[in-house]
Protein backbone atom coordinates (compact mmCIF):
# COMPACT_ATOMS: atom_id res chain seq x y z
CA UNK A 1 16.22 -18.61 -7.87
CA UNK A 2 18.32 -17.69 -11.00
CA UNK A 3 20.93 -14.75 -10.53
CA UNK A 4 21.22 -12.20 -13.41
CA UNK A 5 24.45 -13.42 -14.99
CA UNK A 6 27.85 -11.12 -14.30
CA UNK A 7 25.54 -9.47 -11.72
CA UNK A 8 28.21 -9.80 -9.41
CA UNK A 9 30.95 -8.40 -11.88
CA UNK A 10 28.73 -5.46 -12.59
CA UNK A 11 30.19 -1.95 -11.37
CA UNK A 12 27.07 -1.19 -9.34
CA UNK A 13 26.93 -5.11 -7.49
CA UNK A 14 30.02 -3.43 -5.82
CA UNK A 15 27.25 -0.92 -4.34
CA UNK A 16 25.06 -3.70 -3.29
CA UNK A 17 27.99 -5.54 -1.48
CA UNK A 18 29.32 -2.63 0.13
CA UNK A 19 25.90 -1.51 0.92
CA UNK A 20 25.75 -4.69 3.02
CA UNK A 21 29.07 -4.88 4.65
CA UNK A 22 28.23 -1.42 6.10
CA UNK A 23 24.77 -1.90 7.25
CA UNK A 24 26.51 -4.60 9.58
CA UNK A 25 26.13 -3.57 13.35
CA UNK A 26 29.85 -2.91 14.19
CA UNK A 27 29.50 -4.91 17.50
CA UNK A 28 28.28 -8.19 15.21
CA UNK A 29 31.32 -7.49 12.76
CA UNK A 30 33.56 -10.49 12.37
CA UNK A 31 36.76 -10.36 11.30
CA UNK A 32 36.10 -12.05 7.71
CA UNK A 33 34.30 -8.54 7.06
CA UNK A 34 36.67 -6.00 7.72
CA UNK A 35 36.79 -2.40 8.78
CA UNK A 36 33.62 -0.60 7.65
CA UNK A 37 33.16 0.08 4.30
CA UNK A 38 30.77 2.57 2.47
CA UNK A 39 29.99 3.41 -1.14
CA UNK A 40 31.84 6.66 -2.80
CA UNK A 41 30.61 10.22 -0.75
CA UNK A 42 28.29 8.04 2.22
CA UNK A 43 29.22 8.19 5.72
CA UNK A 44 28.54 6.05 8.63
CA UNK A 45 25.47 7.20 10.46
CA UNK A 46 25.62 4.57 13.21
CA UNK A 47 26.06 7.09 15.84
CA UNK A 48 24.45 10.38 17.32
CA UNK A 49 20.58 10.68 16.15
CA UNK A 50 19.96 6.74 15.01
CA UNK A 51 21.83 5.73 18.08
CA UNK A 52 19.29 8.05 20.29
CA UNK A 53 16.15 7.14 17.97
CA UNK A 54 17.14 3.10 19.08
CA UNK A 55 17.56 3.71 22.62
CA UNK A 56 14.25 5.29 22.81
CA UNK A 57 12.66 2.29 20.59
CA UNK A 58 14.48 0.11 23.39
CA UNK A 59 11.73 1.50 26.37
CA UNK A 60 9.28 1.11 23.63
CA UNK A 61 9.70 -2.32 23.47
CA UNK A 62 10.54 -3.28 27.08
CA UNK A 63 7.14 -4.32 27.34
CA UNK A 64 6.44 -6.33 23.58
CA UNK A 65 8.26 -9.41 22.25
CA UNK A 66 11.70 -8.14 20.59
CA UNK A 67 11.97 -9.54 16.84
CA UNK A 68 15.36 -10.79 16.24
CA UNK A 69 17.34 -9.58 13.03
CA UNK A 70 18.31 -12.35 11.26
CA UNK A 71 14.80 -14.10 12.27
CA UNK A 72 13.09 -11.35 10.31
CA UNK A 73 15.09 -11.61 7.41
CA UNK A 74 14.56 -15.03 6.99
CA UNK A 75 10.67 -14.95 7.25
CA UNK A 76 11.20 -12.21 4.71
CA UNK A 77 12.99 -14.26 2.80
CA UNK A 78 10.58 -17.29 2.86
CA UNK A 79 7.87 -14.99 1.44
CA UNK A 80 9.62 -14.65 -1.81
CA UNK A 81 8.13 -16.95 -4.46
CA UNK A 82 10.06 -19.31 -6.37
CA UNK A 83 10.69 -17.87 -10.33
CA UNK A 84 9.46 -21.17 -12.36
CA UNK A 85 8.89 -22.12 -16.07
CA UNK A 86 5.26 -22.61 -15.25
CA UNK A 87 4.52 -19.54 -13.80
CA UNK A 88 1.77 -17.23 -15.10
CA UNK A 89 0.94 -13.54 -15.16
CA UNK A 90 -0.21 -12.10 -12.07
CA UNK A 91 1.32 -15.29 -9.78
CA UNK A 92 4.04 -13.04 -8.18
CA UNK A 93 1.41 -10.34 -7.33
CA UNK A 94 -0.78 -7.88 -8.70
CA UNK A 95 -0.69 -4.56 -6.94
CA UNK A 96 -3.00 -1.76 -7.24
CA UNK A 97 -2.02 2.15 -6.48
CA UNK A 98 -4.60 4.09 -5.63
CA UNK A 99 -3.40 8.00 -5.49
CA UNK A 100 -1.96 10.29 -8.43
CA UNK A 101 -4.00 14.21 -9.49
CA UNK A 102 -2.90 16.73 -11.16
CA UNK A 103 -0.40 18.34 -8.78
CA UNK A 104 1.27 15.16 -7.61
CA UNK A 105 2.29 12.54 -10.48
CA UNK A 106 5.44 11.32 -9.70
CA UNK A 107 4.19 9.45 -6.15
CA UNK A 108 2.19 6.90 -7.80
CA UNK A 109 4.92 6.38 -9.82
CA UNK A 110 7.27 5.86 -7.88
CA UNK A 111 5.19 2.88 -5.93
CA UNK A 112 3.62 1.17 -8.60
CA UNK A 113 7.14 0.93 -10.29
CA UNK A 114 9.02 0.11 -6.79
CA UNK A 115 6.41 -2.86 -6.57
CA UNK A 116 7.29 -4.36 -9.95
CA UNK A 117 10.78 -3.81 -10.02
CA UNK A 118 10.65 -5.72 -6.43
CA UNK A 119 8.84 -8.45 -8.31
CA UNK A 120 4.97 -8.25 -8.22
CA UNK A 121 3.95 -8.56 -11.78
CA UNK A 122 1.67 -6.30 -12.34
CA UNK A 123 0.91 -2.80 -11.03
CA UNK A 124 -2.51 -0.63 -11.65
CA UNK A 125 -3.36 3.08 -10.68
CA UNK A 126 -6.04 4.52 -10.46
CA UNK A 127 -5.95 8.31 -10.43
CA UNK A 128 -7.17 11.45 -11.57
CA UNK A 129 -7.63 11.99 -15.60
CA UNK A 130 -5.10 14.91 -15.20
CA UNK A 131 -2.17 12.34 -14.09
CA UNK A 132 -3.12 9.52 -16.01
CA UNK A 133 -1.15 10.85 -19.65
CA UNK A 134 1.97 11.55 -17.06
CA UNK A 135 2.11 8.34 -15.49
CA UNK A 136 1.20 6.39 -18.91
CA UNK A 137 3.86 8.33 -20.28
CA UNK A 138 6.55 7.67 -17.83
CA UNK A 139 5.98 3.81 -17.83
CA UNK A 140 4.19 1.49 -20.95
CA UNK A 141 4.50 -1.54 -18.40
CA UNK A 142 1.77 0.14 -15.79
CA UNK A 143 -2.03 -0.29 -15.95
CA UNK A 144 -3.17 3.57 -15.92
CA UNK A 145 -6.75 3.83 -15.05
CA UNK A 146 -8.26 7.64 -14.73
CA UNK A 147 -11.19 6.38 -12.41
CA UNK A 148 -10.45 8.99 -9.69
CA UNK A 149 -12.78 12.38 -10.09
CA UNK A 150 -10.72 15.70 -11.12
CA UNK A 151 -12.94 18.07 -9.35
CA UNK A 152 -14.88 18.39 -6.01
CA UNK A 153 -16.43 21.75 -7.59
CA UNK A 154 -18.55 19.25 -10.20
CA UNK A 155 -20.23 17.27 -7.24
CA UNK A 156 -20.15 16.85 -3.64
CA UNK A 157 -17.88 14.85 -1.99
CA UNK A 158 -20.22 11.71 -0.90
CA UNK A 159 -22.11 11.42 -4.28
CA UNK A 160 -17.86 12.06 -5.93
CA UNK A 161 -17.02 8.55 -4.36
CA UNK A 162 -20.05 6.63 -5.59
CA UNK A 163 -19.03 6.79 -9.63
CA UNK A 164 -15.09 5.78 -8.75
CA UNK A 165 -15.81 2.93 -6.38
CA UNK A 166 -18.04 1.80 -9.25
CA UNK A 167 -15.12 1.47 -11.52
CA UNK A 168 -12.57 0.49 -9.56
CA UNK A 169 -14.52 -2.46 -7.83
CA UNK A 170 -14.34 -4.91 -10.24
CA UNK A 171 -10.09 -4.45 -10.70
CA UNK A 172 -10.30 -4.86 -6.63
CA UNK A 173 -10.48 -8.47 -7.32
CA UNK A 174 -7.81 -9.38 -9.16
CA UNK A 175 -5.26 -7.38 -6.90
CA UNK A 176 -3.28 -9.14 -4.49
CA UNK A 177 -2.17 -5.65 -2.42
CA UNK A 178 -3.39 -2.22 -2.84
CA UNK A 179 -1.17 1.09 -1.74
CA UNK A 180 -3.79 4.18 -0.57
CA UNK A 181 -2.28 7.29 -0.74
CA UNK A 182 0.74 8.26 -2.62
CA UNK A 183 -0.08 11.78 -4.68
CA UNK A 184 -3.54 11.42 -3.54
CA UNK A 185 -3.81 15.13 -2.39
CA UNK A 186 -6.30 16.96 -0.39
CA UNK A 187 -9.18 17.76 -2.73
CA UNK A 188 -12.34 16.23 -0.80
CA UNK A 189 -13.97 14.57 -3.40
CA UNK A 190 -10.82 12.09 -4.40
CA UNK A 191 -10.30 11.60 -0.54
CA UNK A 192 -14.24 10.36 -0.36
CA UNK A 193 -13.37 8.27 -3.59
CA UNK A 194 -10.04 6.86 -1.35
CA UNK A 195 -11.87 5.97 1.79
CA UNK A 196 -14.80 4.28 0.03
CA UNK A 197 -12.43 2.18 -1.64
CA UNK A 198 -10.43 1.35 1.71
CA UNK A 199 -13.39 0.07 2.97
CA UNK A 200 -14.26 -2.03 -0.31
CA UNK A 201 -10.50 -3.51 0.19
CA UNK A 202 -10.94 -4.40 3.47
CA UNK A 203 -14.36 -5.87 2.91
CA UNK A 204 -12.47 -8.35 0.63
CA UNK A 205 -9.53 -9.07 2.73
CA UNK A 206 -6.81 -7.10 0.20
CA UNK A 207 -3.85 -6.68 2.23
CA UNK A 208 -3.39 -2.53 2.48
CA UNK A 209 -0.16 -0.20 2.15
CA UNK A 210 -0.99 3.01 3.49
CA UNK A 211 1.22 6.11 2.94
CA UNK A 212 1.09 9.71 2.06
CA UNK A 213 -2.17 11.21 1.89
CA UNK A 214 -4.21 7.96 3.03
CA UNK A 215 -2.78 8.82 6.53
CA UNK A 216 -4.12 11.58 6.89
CA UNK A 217 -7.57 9.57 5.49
CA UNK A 218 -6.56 7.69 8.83
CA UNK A 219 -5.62 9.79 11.07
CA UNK A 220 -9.12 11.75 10.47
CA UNK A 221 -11.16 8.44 10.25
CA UNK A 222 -9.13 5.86 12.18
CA UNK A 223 -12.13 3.77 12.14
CA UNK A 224 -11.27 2.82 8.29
CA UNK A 225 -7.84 0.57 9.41
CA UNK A 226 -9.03 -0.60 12.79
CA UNK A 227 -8.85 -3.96 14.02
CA UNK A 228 -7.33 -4.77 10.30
CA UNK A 229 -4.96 -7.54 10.60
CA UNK A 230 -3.98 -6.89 6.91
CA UNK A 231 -2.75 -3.50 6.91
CA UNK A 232 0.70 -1.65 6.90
CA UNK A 233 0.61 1.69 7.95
CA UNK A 234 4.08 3.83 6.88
CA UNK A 235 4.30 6.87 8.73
CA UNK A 236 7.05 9.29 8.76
CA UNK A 237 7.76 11.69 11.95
CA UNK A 238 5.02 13.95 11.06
CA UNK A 239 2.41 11.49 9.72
CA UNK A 240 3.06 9.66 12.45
CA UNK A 241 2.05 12.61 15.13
CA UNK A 242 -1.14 13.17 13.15
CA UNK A 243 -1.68 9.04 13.71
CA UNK A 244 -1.18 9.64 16.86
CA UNK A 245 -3.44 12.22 17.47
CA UNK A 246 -6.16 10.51 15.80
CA UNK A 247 -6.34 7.61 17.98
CA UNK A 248 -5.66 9.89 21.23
CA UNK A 249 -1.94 8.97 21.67
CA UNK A 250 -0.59 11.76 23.65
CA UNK A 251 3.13 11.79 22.21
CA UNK A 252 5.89 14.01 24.40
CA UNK A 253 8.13 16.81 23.62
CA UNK A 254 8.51 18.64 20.26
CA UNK A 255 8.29 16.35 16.99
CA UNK A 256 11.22 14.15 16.59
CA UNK A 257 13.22 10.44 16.37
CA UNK A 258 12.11 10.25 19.95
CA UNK A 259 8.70 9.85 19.14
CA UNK A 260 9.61 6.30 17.50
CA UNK A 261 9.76 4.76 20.59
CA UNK A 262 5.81 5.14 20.91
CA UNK A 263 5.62 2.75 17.60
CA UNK A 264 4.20 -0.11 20.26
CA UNK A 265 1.69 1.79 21.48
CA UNK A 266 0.19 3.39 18.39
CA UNK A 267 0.16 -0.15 16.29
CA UNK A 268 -1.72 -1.06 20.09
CA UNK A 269 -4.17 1.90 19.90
CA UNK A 270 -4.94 0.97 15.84
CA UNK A 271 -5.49 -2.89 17.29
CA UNK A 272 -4.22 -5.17 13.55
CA UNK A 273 -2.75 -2.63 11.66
CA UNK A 274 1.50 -3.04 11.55
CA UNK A 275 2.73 0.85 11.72
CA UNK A 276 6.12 0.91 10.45
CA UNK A 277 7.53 4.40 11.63
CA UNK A 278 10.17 5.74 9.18
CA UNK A 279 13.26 7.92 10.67
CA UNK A 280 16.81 7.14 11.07
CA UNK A 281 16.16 3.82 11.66
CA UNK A 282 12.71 1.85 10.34
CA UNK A 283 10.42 1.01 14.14
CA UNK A 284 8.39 -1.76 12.78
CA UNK A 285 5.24 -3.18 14.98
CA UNK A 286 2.31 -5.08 14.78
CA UNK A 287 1.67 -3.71 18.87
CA UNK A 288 2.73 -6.57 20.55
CA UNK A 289 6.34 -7.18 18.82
CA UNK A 290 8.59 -4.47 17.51
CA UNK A 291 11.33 -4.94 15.14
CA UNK A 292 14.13 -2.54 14.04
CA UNK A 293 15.46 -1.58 10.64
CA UNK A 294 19.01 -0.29 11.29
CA UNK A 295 20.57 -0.92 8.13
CA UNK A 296 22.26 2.18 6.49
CA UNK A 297 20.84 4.08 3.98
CA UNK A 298 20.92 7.11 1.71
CA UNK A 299 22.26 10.07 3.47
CA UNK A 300 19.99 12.56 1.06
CA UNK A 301 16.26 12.62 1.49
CA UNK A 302 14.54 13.16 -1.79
CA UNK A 303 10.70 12.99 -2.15
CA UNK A 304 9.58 9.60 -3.23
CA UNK A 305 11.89 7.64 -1.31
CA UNK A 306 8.72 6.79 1.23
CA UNK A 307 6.63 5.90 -2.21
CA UNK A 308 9.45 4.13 -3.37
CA UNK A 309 9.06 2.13 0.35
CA UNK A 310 5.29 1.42 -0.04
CA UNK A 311 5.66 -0.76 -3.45
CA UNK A 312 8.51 -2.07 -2.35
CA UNK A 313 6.66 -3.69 1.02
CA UNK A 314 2.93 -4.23 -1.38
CA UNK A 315 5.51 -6.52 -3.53
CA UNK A 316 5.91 -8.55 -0.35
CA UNK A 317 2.31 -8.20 1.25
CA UNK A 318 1.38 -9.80 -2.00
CA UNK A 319 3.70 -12.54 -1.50
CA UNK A 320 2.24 -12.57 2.33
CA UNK A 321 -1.66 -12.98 1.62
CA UNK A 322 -1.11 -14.68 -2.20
CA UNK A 323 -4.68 -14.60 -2.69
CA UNK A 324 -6.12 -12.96 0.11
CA UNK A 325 -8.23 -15.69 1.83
CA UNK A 326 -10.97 -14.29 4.62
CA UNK A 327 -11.31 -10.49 5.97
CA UNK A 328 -7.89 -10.06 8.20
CA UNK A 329 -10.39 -8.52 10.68
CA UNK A 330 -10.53 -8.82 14.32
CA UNK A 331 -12.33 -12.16 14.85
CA UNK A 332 -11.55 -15.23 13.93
CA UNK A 333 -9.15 -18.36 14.56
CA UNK A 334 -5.99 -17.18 17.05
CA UNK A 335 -3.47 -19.01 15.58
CA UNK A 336 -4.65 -17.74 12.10
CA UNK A 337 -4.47 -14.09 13.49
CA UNK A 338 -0.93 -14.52 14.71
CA UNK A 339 0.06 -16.13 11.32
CA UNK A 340 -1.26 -12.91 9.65
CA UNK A 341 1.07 -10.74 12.11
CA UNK A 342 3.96 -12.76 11.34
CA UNK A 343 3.44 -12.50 7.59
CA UNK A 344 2.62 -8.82 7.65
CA UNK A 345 5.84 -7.91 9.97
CA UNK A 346 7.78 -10.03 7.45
CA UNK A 347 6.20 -8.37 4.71
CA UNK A 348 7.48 -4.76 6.34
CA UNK A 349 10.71 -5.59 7.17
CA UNK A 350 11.36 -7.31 3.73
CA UNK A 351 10.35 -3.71 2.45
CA UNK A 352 12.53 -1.71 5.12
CA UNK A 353 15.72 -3.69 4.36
CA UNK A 354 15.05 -3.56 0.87
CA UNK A 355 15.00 0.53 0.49
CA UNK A 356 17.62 1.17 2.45
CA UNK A 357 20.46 -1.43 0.48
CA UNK A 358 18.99 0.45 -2.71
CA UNK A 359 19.28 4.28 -1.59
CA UNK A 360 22.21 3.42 -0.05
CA UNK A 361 24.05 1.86 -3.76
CA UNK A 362 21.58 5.08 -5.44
CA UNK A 363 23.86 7.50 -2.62
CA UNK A 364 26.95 6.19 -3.62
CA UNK A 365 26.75 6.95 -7.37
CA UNK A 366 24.67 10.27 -7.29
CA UNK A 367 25.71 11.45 -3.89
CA UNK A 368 23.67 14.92 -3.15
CA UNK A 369 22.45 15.08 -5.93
CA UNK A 370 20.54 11.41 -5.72
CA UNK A 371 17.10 11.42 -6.77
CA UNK A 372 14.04 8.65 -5.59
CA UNK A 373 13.90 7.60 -9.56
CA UNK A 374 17.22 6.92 -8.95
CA UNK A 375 16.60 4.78 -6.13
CA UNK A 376 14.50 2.33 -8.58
CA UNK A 377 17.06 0.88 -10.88
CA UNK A 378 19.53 -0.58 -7.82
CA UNK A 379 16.26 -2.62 -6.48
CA UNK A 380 17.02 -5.57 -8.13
CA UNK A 381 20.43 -5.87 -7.44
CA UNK A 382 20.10 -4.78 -3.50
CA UNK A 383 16.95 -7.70 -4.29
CA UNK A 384 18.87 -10.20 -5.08
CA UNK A 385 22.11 -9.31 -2.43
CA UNK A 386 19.38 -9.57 0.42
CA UNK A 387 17.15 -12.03 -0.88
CA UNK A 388 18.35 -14.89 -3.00
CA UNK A 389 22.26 -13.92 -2.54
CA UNK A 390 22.61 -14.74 1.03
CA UNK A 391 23.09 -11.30 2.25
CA UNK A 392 22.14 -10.07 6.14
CA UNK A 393 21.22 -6.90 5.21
CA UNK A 394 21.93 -5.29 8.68
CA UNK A 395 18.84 -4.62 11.18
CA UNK A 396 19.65 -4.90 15.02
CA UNK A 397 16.34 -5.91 15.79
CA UNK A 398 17.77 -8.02 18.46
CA UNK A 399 19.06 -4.91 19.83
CA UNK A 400 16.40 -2.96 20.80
């Protein structure tokens, strides 16, 4: 693909670059790389709690297939479509957002933006009508559509989903990847609305980025996600105990990076779904193989960065399932169902690697004060480092 020229002369390419050489594993570091390097105010978090969070992933995986690094990079890599003179809007991905009322804006945001600065083309959300001027305002280049209800007080919560699944049904088909959750909220009526339109999405074989509030959709209804092939679930440590005890995974101790190294087992108890756990490092599995994300990133942890994360990885299911052929459930041909794995781990791990190089360049200009819109603007460059610049990115799978 074509690089952005004087990308490399650009005073935040020095980020991405330095972004890179520290995400290296120091036991992999050759001496071409040098001593550890790490943008302006970050500091090396390669020991104490991600060190402890990867030795517990290690027993997790004793008994599943362990994904090497630089294998998952490269079947991230061979998702990414080829930029041509005779491509067409909507090729590189169309990618719906489905979350956004008034309380909680910024979420839906975040995603739909993450997913078209990562290169899908397109991005819809449908929310509430009391974040639709926000979000329209933020950002001309999204498709804003108010189809969510406002208020559970007008109507009851099943007759509240029937009107929005109307409406949004007929964008459904022209997506190519649909995020549930981000600034959803907890009003019953738009959660109704969000499950009905789950199920619509997996009817059609959508491939599904669930985060935020859609996991707790899932972790009261696991029944919606199960035995879907298609279907990234993004947990962080306390999302991921409410998983957990949806689908009757007993999880030990006190919440914590510990509980990581049950990723296996609850992508195994969900049966298709990939759960990518979030914490110091990124425990990526589809229940049979796990993967690790160990590259460094941003030391601060502003809200967003995990909506920032699900467009990032709905930019790559798109490229995954192009035009969603078949239902991703849990029939079918055997070697097509491992294919979809494959894809879908690829698809995660594109996303995982992908956050981290740009909150890590976003850390080293803002520093403490970094914000998740700040995150947004170094995706291209920490893009086109890991993706069409040759770049490892740092992940350690192979050391789990």
């Amino acid at each position: 693909m074509l690089r952005a020229a004087g990308l490399l002369k650009s005073r935040s390419a020095v980020f991405y670059r330095q972004a890179l050489r520290s995400a290296i594993p120091c036991g992999r570091r050759s001496a071409a790389t040098g001593p550890r390097a790490a943008p302006r105010r970050a500091r090396s978090v390669g020991s104490g709690t991600a060190r402890r969070a990867l030795a517990g992933a290690s027993d997790a995986a004793a008994m599943g297939e362990r994904l090497d690094h630089a294998a998952m990079m490269a079947a991230a890599r061979a998702l990414v479509p080829p930029l041509t003179a005779d491509s067409h809007k909507g090729k590189n991905g169309k990618v719906g957002v489905v979350g956004g009322c008034r309380e909680y804006a910024g979420a839906p945001l975040f995603a739909a933006l993450s997913a078209v600065r990562a290169g899908a083309d397109l991005a819809h959300v449908f929310c509430t009508p009391g974040a639709a001027p926000v979000i329209k305002g933020y950002s001309p280049e999204l498709i804003v559509l108010p189809f969510l209800p406002d208020e559970s007080a007008q109507q009851g919560a099943p007759a509240a989903a029937d009107a929005p699944l109307a409406a949004i049904r007929p964008w459904l088909g022209r997506l190519t990847a649909l995020v549930v959750g981000p600034g959803l909220g907890d009003d019953p009526a738009v959660a109704a609305a969000a499950a009905a339109v789950v199920r619509e999405a997996r009817a059609a074989g959508l491939p599904l980025v669930v985060d935020g509030s859609g996991l707790n959709l899932v972790a009261q209804s696991p029944e919606l996600v199960r035995g879907y092939r298609r279907c990234i679930l993004t947990p962080n440590l306390p999302e991921f105990g409410r998983l957990a005890a949806g689908v009757g995974l007993p999880l030990p101790g006190p919440i914590g990076a510990g509980w990581q190294a049950h990723t296996r087992e609850l992508a195994a108890a969900f049966g298709g779904p990939v759960v990518v756990s979030k914490g110091p490092v990124d425990v990526i599995s589809d229940g049979r193989r796990v993967a690790v994300v160990e590259a460094e990133g941003s030391l601060r942890r502003a809200g967003g960065q995990g909506d920032v994360l699900a467009g990032s990885i709905a930019a790559f299911a798109c490229w995954a399932f192009p035009r969603h052929p078949g239902s991703g459930g849990g029939g079918g041909d055997a070697a097509a169902a491992e294919e979809e794995a494959a894809a879908l781990m690829a698809a995660a791990y594109g996303g995982c690697a992908l956050l981290r190089a740009a909150s890590l360049a976003a850390f080293g200009e803002r520093g403490r004060s970094m914000l998740a819109g700040d995150i947004i603007p170094h995706l291209q460059g920490a893009f086109e480092e890991l993706y069409e610049g040759g770049g490892s990115g740092g992940g350690g799978g192979a050391r789990m």
